[in-house]
Protein backbone atom coordinates (compact mmCIF):
# COMPACT_ATOMS: atom_id res chain seq x y z
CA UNK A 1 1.89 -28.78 19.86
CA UNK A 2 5.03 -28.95 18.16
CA UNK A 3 4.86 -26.48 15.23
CA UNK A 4 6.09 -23.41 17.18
CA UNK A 5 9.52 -25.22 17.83
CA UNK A 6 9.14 -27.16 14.15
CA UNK A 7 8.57 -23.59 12.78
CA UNK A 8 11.99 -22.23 14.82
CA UNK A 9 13.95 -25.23 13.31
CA UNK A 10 12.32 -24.53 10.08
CA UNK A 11 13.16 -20.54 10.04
CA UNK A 12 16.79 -21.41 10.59
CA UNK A 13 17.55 -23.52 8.22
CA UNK A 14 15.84 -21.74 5.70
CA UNK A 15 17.40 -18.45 6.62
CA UNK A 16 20.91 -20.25 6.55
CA UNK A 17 20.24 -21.60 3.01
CA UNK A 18 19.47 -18.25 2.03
CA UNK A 19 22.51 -16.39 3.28
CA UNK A 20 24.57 -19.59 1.80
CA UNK A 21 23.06 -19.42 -1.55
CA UNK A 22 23.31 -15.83 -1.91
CA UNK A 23 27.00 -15.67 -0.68
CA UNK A 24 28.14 -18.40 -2.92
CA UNK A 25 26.82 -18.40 -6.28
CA UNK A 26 26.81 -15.31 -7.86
CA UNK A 27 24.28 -14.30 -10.50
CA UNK A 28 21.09 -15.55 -8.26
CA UNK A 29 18.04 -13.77 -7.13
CA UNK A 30 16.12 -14.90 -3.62
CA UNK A 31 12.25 -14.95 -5.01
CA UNK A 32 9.87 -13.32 -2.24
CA UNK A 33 10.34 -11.44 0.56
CA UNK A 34 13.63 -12.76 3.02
CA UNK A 35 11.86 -13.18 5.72
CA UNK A 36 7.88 -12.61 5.31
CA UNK A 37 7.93 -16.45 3.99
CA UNK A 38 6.86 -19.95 4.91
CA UNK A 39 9.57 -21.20 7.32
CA UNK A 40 9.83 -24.60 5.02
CA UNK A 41 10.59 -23.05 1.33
CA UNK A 42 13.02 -21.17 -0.88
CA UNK A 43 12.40 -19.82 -4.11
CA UNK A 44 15.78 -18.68 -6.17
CA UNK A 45 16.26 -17.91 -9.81
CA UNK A 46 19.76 -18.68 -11.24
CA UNK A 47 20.36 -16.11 -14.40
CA UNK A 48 21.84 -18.07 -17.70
CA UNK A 49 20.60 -21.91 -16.63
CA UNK A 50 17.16 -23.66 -17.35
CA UNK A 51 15.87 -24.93 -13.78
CA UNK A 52 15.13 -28.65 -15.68
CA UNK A 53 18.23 -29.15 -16.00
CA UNK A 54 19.05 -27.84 -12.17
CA UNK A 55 16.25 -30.71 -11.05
CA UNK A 56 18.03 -33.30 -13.18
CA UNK A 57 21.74 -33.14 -12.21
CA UNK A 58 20.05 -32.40 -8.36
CA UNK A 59 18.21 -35.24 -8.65
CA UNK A 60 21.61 -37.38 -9.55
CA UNK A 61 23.00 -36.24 -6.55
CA UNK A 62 20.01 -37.22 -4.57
CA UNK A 63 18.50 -34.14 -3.88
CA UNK A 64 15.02 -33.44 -4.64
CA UNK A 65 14.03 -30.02 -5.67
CA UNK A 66 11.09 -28.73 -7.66
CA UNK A 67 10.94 -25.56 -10.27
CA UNK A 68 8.79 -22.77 -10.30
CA UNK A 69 6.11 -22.94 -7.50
CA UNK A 70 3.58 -24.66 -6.12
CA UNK A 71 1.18 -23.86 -7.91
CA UNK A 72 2.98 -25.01 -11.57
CA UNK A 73 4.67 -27.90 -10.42
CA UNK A 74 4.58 -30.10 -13.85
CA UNK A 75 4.58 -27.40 -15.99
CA UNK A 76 6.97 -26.25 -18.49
CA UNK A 77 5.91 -22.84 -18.20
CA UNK A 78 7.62 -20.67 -15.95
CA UNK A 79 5.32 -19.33 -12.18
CA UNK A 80 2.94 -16.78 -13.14
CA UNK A 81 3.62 -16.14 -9.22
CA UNK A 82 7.01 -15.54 -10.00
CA UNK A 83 6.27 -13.49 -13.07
CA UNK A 84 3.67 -11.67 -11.03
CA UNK A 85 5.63 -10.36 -8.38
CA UNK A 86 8.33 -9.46 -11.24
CA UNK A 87 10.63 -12.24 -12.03
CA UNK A 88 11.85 -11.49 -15.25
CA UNK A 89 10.27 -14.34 -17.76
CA UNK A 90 14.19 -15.95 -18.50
CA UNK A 91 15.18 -15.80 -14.97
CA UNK A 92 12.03 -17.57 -13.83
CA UNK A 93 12.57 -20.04 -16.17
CA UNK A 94 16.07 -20.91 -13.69
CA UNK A 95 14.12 -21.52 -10.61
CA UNK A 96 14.73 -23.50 -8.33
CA UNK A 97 12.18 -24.11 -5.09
CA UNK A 98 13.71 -26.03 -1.74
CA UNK A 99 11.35 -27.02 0.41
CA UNK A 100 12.86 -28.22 3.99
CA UNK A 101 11.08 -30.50 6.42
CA UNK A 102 10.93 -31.88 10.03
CA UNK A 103 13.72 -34.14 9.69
CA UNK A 104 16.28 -31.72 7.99
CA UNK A 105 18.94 -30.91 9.96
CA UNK A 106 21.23 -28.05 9.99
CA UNK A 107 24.44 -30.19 9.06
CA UNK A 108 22.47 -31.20 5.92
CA UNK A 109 22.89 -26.99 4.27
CA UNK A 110 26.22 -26.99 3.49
CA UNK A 111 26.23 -30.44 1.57
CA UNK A 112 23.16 -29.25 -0.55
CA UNK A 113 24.68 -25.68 -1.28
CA UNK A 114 28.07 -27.63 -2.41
CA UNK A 115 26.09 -29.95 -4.71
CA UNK A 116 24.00 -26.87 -6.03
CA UNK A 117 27.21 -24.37 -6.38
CA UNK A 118 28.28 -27.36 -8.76
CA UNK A 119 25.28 -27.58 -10.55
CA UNK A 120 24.99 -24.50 -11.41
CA UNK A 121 28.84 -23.78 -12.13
CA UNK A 122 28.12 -26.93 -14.61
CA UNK A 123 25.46 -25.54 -16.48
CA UNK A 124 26.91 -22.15 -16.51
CA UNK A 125 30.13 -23.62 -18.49
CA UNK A 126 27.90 -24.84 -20.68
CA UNK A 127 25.86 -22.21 -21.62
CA UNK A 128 26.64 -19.54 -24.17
CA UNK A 129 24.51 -16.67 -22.36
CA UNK A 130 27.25 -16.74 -19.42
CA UNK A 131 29.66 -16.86 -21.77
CA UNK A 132 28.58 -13.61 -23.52
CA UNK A 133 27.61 -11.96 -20.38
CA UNK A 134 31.23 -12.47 -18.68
């Protein structure tokens, strides 16, 4: 009975982590369609990072996130969904997947995107394919 209005809830914060994500932190790809999606997950892919090392400074921040998909949660190896559907191999290796619940709330997007426009500006200083492609 209450997954219509769950799945309303759902759709908007998703679609306002999208547009946040997107707007904010340049060099990242939204994986899948915009809006032919589950109403719960994001899939992005942030060029010149490892999505590890996303997860771990995330995590620090107490956010939990996941890599890849589904489907290879655990695995080192990057989606074959992603890679499927044309990820490019290094860019699916930076994936990150946010999956939103029932008791997210839309004052809760703007925190997360804050915390993950500083994760990945951290990693990015660090890494030497950034550097070179600047």
């Amino acid at each position: 009975a209450e997954m219509p209005a769950m799945d309303r809830q759902l759709t908007g914060l998703r679609d306002q982590l999208i547009q946040d994500v997107l707007a904010r932190i340049p060099h990242t790809r939204l994986n899948g369609h915009p809006t032919q999606r589950l109403p719960n997950n994001v899939n992005f892919s942030f060029e010149f990072i490892e999505g590890e090392s996303m997860l771990l400074l995330l995590d620090s921040m107490g956010y939990e996130c996941s890599t890849g998909s589904a489907c290879t949660s655990g695995s080192l190896e990057p989606s074959h969904v992603l890679l499927a559907i044309g990820v490019p191999h290094e860019q699916a290796h930076g994936s990150l997947r946010v999956s939103l619940g029932k008791f997210n709330h839309r004052e809760e997007i703007a925190p997360f995107v804050d915390a993950l426009e500083q994760v990945v500006a951290r990693l990015r200083d660090m890494s030497p394919l950034y550097k070179a492609a600047r």
